[in-house]
PDB file of N, CA and C in Angstrom:
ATOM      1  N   UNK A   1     -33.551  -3.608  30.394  1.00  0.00           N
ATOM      2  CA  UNK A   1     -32.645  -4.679  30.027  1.00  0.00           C
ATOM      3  C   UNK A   1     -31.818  -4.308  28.791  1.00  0.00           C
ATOM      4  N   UNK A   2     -32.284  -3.554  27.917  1.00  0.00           N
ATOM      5  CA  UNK A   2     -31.889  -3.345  26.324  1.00  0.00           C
ATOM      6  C   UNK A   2     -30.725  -2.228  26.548  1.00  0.00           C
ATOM      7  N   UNK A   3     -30.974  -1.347  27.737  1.00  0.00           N
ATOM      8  CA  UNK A   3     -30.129  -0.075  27.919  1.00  0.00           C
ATOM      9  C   UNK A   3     -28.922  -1.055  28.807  1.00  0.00           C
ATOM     10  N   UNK A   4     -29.396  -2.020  29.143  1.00  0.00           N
ATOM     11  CA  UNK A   4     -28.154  -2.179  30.245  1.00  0.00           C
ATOM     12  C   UNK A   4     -27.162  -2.944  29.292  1.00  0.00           C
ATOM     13  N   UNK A   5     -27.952  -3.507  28.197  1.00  0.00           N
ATOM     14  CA  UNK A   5     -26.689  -4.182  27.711  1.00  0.00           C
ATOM     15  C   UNK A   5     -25.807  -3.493  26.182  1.00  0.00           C
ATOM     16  N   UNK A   6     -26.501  -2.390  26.211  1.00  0.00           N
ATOM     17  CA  UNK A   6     -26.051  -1.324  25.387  1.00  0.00           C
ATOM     18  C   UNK A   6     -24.609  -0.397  26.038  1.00  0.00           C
ATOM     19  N   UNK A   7     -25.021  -0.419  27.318  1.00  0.00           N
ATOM     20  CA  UNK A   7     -23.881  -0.322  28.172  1.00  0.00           C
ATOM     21  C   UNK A   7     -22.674  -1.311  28.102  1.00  0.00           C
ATOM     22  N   UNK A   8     -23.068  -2.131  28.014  1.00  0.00           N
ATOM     23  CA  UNK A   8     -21.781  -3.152  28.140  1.00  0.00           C
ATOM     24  C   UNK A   8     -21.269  -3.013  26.620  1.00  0.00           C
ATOM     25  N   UNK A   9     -22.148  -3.156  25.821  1.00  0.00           N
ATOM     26  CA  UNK A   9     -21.211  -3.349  24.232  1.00  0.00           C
ATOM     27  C   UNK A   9     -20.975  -2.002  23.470  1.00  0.00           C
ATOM     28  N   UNK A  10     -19.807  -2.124  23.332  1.00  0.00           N
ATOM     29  CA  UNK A  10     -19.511  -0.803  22.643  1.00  0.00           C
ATOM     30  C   UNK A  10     -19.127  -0.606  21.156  1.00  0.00           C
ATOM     31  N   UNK A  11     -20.480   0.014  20.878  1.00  0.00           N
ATOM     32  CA  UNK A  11     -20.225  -0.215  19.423  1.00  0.00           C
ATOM     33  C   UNK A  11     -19.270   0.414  18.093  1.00  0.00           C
ATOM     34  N   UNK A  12     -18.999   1.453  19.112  1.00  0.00           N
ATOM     35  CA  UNK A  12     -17.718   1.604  18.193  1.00  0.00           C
ATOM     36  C   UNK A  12     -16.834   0.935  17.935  1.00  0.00           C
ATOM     37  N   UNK A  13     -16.022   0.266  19.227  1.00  0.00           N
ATOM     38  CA  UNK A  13     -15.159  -0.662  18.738  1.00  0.00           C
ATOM     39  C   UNK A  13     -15.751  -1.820  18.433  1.00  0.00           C
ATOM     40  N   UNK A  14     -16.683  -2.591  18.173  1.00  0.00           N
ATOM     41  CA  UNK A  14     -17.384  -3.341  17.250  1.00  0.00           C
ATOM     42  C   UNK A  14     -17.390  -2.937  15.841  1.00  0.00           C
ATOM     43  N   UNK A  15     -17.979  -2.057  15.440  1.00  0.00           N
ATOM     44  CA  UNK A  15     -17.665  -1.422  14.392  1.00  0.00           C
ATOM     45  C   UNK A  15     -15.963  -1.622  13.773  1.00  0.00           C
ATOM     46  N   UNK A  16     -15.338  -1.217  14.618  1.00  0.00           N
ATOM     47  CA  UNK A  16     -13.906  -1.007  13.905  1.00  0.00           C
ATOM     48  C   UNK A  16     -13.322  -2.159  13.762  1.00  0.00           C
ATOM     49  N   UNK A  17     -13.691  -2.684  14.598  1.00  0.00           N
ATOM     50  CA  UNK A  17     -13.024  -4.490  14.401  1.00  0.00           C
ATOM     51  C   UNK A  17     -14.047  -5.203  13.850  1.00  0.00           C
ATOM     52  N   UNK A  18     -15.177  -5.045  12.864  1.00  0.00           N
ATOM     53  CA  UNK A  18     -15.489  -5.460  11.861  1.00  0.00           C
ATOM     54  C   UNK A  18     -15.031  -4.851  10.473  1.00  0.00           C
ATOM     55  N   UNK A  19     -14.540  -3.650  10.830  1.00  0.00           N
ATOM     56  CA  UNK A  19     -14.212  -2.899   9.760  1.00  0.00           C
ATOM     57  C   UNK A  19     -12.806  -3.468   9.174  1.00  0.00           C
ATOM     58  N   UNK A  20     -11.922  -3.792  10.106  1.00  0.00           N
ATOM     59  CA  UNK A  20     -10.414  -4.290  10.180  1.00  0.00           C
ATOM     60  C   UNK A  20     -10.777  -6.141   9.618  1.00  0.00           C
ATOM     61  N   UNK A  21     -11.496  -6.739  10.197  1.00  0.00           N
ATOM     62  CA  UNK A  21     -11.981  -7.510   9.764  1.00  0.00           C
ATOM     63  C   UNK A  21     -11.946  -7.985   8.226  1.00  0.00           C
ATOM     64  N   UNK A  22     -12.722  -7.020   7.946  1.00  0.00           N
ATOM     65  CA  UNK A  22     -13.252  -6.827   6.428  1.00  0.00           C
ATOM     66  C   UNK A  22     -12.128  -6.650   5.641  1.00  0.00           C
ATOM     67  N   UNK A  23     -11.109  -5.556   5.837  1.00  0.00           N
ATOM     68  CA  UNK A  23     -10.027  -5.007   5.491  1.00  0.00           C
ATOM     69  C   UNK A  23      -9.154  -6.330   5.290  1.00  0.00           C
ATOM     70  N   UNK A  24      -8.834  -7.272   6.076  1.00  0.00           N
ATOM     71  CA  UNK A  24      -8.110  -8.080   6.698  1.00  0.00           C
ATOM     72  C   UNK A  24      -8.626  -9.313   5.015  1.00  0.00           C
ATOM     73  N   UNK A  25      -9.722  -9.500   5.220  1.00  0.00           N
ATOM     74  CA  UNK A  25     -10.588 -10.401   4.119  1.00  0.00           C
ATOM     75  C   UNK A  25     -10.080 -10.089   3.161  1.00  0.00           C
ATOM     76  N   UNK A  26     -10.433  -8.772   2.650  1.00  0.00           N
ATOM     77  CA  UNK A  26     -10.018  -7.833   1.087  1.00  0.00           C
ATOM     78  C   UNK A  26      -8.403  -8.536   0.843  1.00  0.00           C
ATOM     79  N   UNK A  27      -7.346  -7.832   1.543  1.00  0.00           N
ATOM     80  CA  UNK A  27      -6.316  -8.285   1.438  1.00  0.00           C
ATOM     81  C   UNK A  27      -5.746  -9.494   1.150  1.00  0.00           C
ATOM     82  N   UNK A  28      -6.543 -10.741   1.758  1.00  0.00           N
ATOM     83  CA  UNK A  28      -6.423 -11.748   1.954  1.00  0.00           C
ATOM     84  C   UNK A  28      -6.355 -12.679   0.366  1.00  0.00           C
ATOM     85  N   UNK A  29      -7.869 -11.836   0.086  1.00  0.00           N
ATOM     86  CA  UNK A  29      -8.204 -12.416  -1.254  1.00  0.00           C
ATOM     87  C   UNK A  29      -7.291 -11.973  -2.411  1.00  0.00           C
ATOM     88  N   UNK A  30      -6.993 -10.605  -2.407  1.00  0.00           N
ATOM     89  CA  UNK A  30      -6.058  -9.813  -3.042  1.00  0.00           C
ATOM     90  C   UNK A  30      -4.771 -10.553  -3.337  1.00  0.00           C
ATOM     91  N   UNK A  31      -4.094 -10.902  -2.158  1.00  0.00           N
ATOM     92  CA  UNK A  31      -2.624 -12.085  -1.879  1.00  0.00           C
ATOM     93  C   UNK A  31      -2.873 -13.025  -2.842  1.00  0.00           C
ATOM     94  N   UNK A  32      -4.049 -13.615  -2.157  1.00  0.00           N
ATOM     95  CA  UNK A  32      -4.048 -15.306  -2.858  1.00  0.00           C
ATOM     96  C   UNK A  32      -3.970 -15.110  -4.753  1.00  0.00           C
ATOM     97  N   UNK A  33      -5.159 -14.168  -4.955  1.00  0.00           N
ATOM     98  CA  UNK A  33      -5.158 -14.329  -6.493  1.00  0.00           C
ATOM     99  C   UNK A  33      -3.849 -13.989  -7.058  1.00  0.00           C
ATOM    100  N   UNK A  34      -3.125 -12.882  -6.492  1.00  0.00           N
ATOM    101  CA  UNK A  34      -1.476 -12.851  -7.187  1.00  0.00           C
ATOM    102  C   UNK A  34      -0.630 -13.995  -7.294  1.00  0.00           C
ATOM    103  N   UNK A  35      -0.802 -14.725  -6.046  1.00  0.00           N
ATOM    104  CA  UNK A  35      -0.144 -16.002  -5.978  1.00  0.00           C
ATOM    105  C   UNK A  35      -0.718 -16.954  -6.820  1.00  0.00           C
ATOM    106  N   UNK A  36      -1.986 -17.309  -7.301  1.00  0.00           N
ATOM    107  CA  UNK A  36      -2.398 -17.901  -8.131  1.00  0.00           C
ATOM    108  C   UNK A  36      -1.592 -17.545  -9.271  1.00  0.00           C
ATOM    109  N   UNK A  37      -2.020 -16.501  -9.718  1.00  0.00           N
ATOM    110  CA  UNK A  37      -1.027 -15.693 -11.122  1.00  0.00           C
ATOM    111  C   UNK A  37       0.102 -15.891 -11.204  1.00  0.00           C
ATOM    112  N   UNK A  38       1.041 -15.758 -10.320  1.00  0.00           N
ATOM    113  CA  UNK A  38       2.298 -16.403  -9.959  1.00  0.00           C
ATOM    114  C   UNK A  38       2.661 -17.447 -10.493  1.00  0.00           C
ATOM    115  N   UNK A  39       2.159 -18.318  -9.606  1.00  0.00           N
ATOM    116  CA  UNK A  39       2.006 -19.726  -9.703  1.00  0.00           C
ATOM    117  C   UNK A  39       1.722 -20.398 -10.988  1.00  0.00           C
ATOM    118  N   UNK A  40       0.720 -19.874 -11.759  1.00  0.00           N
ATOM    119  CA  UNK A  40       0.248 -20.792 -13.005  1.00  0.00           C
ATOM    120  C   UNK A  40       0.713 -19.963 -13.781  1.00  0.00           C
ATOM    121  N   UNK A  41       1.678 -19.005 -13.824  1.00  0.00           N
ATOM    122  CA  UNK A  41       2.882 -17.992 -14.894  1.00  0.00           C
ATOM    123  C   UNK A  41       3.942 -18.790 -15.651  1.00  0.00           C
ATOM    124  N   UNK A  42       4.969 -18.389 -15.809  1.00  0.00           N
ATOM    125  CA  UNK A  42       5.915 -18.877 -16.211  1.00  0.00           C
ATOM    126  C   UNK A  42       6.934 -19.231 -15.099  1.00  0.00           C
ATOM    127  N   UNK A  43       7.752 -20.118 -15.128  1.00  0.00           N
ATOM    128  CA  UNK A  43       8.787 -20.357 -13.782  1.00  0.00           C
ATOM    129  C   UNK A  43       9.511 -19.571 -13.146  1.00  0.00           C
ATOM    130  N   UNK A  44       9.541 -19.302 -12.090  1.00  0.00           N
ATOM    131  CA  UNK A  44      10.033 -18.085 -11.499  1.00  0.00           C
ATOM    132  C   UNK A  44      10.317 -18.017 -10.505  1.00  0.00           C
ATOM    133  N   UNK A  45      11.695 -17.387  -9.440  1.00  0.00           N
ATOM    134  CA  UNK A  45      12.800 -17.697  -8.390  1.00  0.00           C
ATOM    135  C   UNK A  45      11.165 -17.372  -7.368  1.00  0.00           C
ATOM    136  N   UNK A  46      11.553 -17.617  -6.372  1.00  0.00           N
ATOM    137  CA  UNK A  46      10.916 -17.455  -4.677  1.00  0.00           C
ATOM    138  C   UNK A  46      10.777 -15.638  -4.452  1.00  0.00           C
ATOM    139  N   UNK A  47      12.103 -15.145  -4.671  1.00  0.00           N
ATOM    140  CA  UNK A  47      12.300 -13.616  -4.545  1.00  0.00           C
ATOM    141  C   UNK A  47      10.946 -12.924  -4.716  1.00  0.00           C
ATOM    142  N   UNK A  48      11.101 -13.426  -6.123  1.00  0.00           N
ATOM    143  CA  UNK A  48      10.471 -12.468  -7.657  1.00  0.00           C
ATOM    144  C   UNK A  48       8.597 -13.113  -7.209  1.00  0.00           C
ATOM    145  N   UNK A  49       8.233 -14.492  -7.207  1.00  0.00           N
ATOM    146  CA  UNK A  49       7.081 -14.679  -6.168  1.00  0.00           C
ATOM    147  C   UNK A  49       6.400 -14.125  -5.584  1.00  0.00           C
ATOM    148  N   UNK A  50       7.143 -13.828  -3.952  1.00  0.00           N
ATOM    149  CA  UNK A  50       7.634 -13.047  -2.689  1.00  0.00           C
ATOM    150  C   UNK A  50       7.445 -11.586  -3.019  1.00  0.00           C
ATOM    151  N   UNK A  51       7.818 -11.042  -4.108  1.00  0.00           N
ATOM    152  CA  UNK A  51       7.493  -9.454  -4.420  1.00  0.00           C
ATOM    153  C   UNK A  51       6.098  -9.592  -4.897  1.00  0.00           C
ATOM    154  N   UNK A  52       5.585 -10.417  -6.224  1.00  0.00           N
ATOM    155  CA  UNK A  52       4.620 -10.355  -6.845  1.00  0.00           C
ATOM    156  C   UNK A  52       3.399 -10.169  -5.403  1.00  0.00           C
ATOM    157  N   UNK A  53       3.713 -11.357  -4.553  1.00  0.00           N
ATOM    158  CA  UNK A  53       2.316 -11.650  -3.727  1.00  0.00           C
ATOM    159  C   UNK A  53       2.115  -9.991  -2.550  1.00  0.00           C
ATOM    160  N   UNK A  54       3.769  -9.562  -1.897  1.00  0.00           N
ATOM    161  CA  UNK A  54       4.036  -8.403  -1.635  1.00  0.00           C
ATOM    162  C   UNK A  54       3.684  -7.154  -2.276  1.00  0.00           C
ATOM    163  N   UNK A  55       3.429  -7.061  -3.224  1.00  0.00           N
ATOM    164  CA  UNK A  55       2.966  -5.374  -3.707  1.00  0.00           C
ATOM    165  C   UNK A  55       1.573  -5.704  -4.865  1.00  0.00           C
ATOM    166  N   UNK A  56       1.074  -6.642  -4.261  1.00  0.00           N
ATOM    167  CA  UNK A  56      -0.297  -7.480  -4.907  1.00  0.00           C
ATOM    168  C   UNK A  56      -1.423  -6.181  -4.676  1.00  0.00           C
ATOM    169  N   UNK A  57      -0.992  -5.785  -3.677  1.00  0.00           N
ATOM    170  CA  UNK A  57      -2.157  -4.399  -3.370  1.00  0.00           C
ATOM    171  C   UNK A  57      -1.945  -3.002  -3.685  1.00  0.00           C
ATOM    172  N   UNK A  58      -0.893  -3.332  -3.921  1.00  0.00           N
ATOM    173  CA  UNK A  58      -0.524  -1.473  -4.466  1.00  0.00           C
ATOM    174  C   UNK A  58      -1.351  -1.385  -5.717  1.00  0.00           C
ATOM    175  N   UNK A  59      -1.811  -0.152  -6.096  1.00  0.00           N
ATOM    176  CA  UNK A  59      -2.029   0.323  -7.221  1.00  0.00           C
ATOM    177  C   UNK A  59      -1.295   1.186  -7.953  1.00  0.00           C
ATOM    178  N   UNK A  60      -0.907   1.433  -9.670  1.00  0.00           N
ATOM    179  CA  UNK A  60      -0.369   2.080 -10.395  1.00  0.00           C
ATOM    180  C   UNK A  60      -0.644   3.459 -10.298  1.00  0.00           C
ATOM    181  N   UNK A  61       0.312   4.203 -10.455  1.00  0.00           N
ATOM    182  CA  UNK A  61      -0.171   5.628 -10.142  1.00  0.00           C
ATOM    183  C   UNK A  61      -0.991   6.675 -11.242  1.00  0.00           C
ATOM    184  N   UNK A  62      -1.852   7.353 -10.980  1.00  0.00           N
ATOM    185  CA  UNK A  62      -2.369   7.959 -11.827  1.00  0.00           C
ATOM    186  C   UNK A  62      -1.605   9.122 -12.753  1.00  0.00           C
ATOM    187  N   UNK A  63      -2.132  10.185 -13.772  1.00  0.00           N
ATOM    188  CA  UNK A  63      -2.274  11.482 -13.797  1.00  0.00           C
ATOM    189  C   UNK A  63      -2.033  12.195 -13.307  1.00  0.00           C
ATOM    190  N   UNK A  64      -2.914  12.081 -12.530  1.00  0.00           N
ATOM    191  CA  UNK A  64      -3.560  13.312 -11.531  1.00  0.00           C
ATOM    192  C   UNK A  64      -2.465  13.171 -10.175  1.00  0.00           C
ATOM    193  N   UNK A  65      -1.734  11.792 -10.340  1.00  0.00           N
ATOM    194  CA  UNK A  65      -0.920  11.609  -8.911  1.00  0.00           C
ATOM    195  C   UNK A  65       0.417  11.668  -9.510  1.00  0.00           C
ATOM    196  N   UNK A  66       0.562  12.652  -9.942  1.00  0.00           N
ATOM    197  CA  UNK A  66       1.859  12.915 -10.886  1.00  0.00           C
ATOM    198  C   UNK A  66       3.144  13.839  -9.577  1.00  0.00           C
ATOM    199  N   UNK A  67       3.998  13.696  -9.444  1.00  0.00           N
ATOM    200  CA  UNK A  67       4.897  14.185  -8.355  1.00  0.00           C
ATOM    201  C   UNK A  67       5.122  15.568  -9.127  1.00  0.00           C
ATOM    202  N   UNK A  68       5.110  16.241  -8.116  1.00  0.00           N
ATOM    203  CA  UNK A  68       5.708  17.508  -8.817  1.00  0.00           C
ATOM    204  C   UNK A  68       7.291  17.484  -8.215  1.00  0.00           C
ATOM    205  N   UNK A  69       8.445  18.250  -9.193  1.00  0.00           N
ATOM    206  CA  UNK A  69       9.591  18.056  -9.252  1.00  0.00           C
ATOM    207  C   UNK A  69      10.086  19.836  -8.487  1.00  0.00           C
ATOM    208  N   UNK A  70       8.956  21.089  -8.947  1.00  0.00           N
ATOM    209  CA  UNK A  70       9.424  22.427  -8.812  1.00  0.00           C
ATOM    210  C   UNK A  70      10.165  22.595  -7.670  1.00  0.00           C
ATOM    211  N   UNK A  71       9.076  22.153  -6.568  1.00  0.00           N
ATOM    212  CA  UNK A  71       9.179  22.673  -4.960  1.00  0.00           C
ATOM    213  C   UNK A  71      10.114  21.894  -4.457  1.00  0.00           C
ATOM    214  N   UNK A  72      10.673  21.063  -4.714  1.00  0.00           N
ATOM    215  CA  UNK A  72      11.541  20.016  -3.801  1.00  0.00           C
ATOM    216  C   UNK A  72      12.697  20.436  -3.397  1.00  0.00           C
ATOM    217  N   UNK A  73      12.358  20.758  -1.906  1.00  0.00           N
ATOM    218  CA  UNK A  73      13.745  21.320  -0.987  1.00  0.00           C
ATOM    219  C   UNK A  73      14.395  20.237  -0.236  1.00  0.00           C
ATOM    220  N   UNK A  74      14.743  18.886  -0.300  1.00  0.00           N
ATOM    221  CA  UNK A  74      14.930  18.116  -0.196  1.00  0.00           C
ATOM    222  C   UNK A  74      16.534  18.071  -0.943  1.00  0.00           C
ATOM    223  N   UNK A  75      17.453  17.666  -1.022  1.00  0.00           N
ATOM    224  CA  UNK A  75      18.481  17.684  -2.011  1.00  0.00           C
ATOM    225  C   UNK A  75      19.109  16.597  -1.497  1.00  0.00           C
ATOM    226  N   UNK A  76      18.863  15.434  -2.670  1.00  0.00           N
ATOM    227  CA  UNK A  76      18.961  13.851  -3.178  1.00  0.00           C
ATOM    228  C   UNK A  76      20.478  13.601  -3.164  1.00  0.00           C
ATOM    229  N   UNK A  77      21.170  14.508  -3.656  1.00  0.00           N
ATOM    230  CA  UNK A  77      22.476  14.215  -4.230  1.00  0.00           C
ATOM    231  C   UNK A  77      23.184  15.264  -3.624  1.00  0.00           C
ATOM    232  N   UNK A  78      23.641  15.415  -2.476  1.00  0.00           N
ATOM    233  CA  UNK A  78      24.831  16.687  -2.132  1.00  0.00           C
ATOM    234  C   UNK A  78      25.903  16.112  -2.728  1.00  0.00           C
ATOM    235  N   UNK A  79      26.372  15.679  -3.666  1.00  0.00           N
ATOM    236  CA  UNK A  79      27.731  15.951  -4.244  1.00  0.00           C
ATOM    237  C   UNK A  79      27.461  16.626  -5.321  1.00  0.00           C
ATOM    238  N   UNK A  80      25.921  16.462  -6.008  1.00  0.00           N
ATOM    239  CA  UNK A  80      25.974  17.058  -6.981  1.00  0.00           C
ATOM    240  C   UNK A  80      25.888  19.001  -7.332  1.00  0.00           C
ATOM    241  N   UNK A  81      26.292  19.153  -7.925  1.00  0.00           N
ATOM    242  CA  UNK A  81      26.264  20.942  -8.231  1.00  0.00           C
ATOM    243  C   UNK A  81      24.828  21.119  -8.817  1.00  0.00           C
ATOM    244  N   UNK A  82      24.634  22.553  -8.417  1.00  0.00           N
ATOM    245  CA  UNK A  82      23.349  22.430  -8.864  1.00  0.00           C
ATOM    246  C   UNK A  82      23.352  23.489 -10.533  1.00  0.00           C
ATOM    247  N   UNK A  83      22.075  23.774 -10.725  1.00  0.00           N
ATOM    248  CA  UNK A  83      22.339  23.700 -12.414  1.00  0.00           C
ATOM    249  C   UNK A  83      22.977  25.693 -12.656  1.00  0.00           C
ATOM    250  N   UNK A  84      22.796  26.358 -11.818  1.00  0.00           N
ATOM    251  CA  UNK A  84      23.279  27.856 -11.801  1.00  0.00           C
ATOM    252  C   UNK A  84      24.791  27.555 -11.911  1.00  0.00           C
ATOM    253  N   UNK A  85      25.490  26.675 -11.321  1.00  0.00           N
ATOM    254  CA  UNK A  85      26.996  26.445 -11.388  1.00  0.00           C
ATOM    255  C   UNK A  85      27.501  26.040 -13.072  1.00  0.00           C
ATOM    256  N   UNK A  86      26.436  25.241 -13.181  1.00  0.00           N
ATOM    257  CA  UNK A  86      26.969  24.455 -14.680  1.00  0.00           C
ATOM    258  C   UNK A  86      26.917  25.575 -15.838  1.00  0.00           C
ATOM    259  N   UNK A  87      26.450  26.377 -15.961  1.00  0.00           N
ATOM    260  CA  UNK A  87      26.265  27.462 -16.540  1.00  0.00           C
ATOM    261  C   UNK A  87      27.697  28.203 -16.617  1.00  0.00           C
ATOM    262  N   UNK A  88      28.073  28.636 -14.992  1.00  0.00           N
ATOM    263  CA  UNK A  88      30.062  29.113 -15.102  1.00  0.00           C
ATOM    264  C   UNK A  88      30.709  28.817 -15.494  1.00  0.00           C
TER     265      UNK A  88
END
């Protein structure tokens, strides 16, 4: 009986959708307290709110999570010249 219904439930995705679950909770609580903070702050437009409760979960960046600038083959600004020209 115990094997047959081990068959039917699959616990991985049990697992993951308690896991998402949980995730789902964290966040939840995360929102509200910004909005609290918000809220009992100083007066302030809907926008500015709306961002606070929006990036309520991000964290500040570290040290150690410092961007490096050397390698970047990427080029931000094609109008701009690059620094071997400014030199001529």
């Amino acid at each position: 009986m115990a094997r047959e219904l081990e068959k039917l439930i699959d616990f991985k995705m049990l697992e993951s959708d308690a896991q998402k679950a949980c995730e789902g909770e964290k966040l939840y609580w995360i929102r509200n307290d910004a909005k609290m903070r918000a809220a009992t702050g100083k007066p302030i437009e809907y926008d500015e709110f709306r961002q606070i409760v929006d990036a309520a979960h991000l964290k500040p960046l570290e040290k150690k999570d410092a961007i490096r600038c050397g390698d970047m083959k990427t080029v931000w600004n094609p109008f701009c010249q690059r620094k071997e020209s400014y030199r001529n």
